[in-house]
Protein backbone atom coordinates (compact mmCIF):
# COMPACT_ATOMS: atom_id res chain seq x y z
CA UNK A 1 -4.05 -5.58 -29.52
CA UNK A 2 -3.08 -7.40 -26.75
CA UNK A 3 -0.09 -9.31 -27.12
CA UNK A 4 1.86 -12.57 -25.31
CA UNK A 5 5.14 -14.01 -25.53
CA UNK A 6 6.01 -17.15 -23.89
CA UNK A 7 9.80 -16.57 -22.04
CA UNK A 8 12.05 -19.69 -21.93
CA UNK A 9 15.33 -19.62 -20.57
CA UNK A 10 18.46 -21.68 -21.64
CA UNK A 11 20.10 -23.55 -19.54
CA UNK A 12 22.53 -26.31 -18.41
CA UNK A 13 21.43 -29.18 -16.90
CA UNK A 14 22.67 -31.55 -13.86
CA UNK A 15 20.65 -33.63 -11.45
CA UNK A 16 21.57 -35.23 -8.19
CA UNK A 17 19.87 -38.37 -6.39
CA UNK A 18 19.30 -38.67 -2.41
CA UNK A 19 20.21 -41.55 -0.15
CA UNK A 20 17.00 -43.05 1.68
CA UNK A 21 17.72 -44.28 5.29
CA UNK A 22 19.58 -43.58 8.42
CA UNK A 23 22.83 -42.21 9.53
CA UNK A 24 26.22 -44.11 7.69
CA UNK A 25 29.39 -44.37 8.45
CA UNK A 26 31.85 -43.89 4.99
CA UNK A 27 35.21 -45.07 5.13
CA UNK A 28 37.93 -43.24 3.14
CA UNK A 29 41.71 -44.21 2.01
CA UNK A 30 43.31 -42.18 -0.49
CA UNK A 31 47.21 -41.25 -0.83
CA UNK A 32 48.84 -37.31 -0.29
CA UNK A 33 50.43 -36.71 -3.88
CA UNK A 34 52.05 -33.48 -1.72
CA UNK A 35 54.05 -36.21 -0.07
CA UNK A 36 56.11 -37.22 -2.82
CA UNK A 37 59.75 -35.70 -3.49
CA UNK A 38 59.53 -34.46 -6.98
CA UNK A 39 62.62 -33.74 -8.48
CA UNK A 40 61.73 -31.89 -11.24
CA UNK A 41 58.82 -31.19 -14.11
CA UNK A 42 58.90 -31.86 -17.12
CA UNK A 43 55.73 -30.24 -18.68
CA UNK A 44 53.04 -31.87 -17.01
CA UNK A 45 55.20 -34.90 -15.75
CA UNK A 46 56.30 -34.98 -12.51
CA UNK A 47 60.06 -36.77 -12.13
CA UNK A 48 59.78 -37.89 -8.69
CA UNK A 49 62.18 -39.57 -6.74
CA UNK A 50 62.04 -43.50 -7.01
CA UNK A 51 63.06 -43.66 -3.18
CA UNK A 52 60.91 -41.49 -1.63
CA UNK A 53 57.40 -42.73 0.16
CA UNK A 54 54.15 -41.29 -0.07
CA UNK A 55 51.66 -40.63 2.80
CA UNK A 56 48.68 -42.83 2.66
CA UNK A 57 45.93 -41.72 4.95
CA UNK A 58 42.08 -43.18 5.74
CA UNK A 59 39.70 -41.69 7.35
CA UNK A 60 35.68 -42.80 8.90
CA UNK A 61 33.25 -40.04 8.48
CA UNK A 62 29.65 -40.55 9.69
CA UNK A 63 27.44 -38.84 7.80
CA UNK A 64 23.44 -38.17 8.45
CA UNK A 65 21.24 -39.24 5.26
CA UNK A 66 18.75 -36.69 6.79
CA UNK A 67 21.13 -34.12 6.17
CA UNK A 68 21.78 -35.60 2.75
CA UNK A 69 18.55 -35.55 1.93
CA UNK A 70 18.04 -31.95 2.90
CA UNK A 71 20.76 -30.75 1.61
CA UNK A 72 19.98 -32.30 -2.25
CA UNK A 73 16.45 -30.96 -1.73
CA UNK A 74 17.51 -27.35 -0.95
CA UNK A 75 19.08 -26.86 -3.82
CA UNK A 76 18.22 -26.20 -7.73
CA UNK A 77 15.16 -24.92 -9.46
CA UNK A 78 12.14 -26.47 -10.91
CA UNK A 79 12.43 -26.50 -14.92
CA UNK A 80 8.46 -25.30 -14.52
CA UNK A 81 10.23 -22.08 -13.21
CA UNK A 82 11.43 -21.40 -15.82
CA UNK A 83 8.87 -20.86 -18.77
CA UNK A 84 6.37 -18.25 -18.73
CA UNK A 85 4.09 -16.12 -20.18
CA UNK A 86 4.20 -12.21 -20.06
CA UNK A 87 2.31 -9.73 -22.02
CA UNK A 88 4.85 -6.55 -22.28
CA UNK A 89 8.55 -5.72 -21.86
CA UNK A 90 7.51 -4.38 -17.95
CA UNK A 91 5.65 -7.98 -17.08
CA UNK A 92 9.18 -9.34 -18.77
CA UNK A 93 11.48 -8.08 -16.31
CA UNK A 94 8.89 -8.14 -13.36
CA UNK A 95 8.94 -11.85 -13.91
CA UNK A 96 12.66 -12.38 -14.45
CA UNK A 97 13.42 -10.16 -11.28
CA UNK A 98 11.07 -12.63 -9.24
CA UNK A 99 12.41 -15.71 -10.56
CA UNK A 100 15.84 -14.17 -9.87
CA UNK A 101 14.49 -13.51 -6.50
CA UNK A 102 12.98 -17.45 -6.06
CA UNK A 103 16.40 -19.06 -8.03
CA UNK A 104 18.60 -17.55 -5.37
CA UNK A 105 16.75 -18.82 -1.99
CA UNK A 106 18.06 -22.20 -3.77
CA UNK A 107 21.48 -22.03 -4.55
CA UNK A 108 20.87 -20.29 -8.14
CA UNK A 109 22.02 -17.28 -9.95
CA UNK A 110 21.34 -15.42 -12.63
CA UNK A 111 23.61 -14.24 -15.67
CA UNK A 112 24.08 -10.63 -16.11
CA UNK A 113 21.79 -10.80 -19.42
CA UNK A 114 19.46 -12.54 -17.57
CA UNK A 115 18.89 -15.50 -19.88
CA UNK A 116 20.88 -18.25 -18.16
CA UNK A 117 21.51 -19.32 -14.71
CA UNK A 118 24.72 -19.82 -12.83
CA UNK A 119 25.97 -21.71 -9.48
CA UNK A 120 26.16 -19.31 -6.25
CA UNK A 121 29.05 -20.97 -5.11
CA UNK A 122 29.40 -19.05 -1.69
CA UNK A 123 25.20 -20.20 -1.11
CA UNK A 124 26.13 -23.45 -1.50
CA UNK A 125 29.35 -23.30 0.84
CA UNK A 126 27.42 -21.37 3.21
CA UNK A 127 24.88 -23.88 3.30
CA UNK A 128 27.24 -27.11 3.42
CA UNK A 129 29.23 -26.03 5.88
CA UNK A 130 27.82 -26.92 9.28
CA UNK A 131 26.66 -30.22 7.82
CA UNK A 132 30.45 -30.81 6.70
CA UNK A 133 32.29 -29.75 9.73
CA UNK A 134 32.43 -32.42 11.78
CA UNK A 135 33.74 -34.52 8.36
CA UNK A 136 36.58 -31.96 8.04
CA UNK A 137 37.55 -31.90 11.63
CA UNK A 138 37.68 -36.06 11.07
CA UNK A 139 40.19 -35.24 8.31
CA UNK A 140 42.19 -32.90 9.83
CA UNK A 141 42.38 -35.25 13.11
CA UNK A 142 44.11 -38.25 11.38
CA UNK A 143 45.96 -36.29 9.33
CA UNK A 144 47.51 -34.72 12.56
CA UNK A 145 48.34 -38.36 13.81
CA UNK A 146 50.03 -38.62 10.91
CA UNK A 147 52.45 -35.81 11.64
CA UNK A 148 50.91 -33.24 9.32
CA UNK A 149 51.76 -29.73 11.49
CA UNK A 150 51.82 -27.02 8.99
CA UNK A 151 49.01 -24.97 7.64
CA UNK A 152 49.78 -26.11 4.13
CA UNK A 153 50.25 -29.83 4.84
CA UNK A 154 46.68 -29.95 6.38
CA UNK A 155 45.74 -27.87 3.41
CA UNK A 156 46.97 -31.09 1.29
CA UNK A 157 45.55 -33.32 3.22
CA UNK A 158 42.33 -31.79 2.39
CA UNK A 159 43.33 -31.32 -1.50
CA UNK A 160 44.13 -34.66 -2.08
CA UNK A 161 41.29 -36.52 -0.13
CA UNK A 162 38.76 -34.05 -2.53
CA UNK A 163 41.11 -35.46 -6.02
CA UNK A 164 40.71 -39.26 -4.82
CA UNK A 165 37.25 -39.14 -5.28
CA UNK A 166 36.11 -40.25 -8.52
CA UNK A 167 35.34 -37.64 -11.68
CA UNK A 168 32.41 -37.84 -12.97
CA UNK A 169 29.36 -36.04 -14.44
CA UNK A 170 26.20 -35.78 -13.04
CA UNK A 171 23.27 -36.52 -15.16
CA UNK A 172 21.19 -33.85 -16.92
CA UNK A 173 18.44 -33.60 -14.15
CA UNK A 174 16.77 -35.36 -10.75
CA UNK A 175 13.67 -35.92 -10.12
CA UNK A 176 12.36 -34.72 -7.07
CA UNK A 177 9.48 -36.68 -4.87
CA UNK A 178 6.75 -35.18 -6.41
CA UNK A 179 7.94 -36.56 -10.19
CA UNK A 180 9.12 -33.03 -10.80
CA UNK A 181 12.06 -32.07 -12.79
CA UNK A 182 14.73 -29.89 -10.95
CA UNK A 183 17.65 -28.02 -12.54
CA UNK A 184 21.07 -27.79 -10.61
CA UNK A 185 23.15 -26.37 -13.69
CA UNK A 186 25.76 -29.02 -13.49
CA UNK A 187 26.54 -29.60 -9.72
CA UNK A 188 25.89 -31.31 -6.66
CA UNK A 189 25.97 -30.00 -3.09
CA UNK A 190 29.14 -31.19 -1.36
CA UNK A 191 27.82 -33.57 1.03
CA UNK A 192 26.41 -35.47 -1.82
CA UNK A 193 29.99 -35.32 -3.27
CA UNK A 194 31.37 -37.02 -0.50
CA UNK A 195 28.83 -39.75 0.42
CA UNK A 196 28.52 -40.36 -3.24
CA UNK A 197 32.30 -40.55 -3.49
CA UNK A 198 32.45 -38.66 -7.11
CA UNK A 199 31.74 -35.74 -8.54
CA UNK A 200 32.95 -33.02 -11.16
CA UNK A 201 35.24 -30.09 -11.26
CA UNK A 202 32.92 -27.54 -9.64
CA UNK A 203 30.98 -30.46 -7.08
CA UNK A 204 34.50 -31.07 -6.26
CA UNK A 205 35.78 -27.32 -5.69
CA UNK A 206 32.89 -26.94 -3.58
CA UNK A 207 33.44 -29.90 -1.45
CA UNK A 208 37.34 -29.11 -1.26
CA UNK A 209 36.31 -25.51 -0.28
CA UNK A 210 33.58 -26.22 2.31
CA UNK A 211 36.01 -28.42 4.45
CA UNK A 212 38.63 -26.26 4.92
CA UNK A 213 36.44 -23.07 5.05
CA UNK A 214 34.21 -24.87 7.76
CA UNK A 215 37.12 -25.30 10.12
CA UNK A 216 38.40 -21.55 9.11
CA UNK A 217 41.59 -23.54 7.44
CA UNK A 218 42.04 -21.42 4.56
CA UNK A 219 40.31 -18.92 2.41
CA UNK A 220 39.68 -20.43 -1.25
CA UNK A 221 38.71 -18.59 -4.49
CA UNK A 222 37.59 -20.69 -7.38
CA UNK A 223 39.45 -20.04 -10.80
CA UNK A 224 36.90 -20.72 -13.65
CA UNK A 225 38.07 -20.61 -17.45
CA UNK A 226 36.16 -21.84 -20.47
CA UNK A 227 33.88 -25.10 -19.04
CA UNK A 228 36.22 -26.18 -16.09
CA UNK A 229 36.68 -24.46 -12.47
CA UNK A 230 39.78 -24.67 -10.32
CA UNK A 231 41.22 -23.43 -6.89
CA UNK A 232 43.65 -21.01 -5.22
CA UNK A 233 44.18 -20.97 -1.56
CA UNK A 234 45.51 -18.09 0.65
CA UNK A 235 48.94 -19.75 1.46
CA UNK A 236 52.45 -18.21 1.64
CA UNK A 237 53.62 -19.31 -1.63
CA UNK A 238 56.94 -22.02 -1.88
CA UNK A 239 59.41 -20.78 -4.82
CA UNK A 240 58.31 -23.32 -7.39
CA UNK A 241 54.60 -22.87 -6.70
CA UNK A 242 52.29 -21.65 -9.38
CA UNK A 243 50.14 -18.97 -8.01
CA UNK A 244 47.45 -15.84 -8.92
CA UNK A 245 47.23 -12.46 -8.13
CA UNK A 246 43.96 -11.86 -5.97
CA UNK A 247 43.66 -8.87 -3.75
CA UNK A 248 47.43 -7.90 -3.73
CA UNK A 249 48.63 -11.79 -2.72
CA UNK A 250 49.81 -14.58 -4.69
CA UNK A 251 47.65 -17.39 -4.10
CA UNK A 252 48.57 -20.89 -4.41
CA UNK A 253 46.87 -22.81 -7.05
CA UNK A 254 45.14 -26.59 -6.85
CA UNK A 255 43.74 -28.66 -9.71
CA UNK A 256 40.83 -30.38 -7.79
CA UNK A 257 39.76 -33.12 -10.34
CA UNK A 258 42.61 -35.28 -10.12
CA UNK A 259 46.12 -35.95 -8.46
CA UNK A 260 47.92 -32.68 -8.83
CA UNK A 261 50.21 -31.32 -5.68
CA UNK A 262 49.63 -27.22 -4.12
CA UNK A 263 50.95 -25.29 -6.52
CA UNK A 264 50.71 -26.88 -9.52
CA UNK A 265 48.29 -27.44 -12.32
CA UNK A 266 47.98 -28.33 -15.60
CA UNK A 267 49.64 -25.91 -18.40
CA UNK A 268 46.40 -25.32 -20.04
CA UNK A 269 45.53 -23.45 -17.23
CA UNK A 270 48.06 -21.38 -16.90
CA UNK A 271 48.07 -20.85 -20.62
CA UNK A 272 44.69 -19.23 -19.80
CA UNK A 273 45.74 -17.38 -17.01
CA UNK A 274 48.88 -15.55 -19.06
CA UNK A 275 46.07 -15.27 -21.86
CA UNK A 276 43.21 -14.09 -19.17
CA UNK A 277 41.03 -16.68 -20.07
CA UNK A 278 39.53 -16.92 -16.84
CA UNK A 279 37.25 -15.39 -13.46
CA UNK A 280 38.12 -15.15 -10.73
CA UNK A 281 34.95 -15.67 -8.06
CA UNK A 282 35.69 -15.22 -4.55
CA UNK A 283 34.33 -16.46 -1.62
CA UNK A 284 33.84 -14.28 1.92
């Protein structure tokens, strides 16, 4: 007898919403927690210095909403994609292998057991970055006016523009402009990030890493533990910084969801790093 299964295939859901319109200008202020003079930690408390300043920066960044648009419509699957019929164990994995095949021309993995999908974070970098440049060579501009010289200091610059924006979750799903569900598993592209001015911890790892990758900065690698992703940079380490072991250097971590200087991050994670708790996914 003949015989048919229907496949469905778990997954997480996200959704993202487009700007209509022409090009905008988006002005930024946000303050460079690197800036600070802490004078020592307590835990997660940082006992700064009551005299010392902080560098406050701003920055204008014109943005196209064509490229927006494009950008939100490149990427994610159609939740049609992702039920099917198939009539033996060989139609199974013939199916799954094309789907695999159509998820990642849009920004989509596939697990290993093939039965849920995952971000490809260096697709959606690669894809970002020549719509982002001219953004990151804004921020690196005024943050050179400012006096910012070193590698690093443009490196917080970066980190701490990417923390002021606000955290928050997407929604489970958007609706594309034929009324058609589309699954992003839980992120938005990075230009979306920053004209939307919030995002989550892996929307905001991918922003943070598309600016300073676009302008060959720094090379980042994301850190990703139970439900939460991180970052480490490729900078010379200072003696109190907090730092993984990735290809035989120490790189420098940063906590990209809220104010946290290079080199430090919360002790959870570390906890999960002594307890290797974690991935780490690189980007080339």
């Amino acid at each position: 007898m003949k015989w048919i299964n229907t496949y469905i295939l778990l997954l997480c859901l996200t959704a993202s919403s487009a700007f209509a319109g022409s090009t905008k200008r988006y002005e930024f202020e946000w303050k460079d927690i690197n800036t600070r003079e802490v004078v020592r930690w307590e835990g997660d408390t940082a006992i700064v210095n009551p005299r010392s300043s902080i560098t406050e920066l701003d920055c204008s960044i014109k943005i196209s909403n064509r490229d927006i648009d494009a950008a939100i419509e490149s990427f994610g699957i159609p939740k049609s994609w992702t039920t099917f019929t198939y009539t033996s164990e060989e139609d199974l994995q013939k199916k799954q292998v094309s789907l695999q095949k159509k998820a990642a021309r849009r920004g989509i993995k596939m697990s290993d057991d093939m039965k849920s999908y995952v971000i490809d974070y260096q697709w959606v970098i690669d894809q970002s970055s020549r719509e982002l440049r001219d953004a990151a060579k804004d921020i690196r501009s005024i943050a050179r006016r400012k006096g910012y010289r070193s590698r690093r200091e443009l490196v917080g610059a970066f980190a701490s523009f990417v923390q002021s924006l606000e955290y928050r979750l997407p929604p489970n799903n958007r609706i594309d402009d034929n009324g058609k569900e589309i699954i992003t598993i839980g992120a938005n592209m990075p230009i979306e990030v920053l004209t939307n001015q919030w995002g989550d911890c892996d929307s905001k790892s991918m922003l943070f890493a598309t600016l300073v990758r676009s302008i060959d900065l720094t090379e980042v690698v994301f850190i990703v533990k139970h439900e939460h992703v991180f970052a480490a940079v490729d900078v010379i380490p200072e003696p109190e910084d907090q730092t993984i072991r990735y290809k035989g250097d120490d790189w420098v971590l940063i906590e990209l969801t809220d104010a946290w200087p290079i080199g430090r991050v919360p002790e959870e994670h570390m906890e999960c790093i002594d307890q290797k708790q974690f991935e780490i996914v690189g980007l080339h």
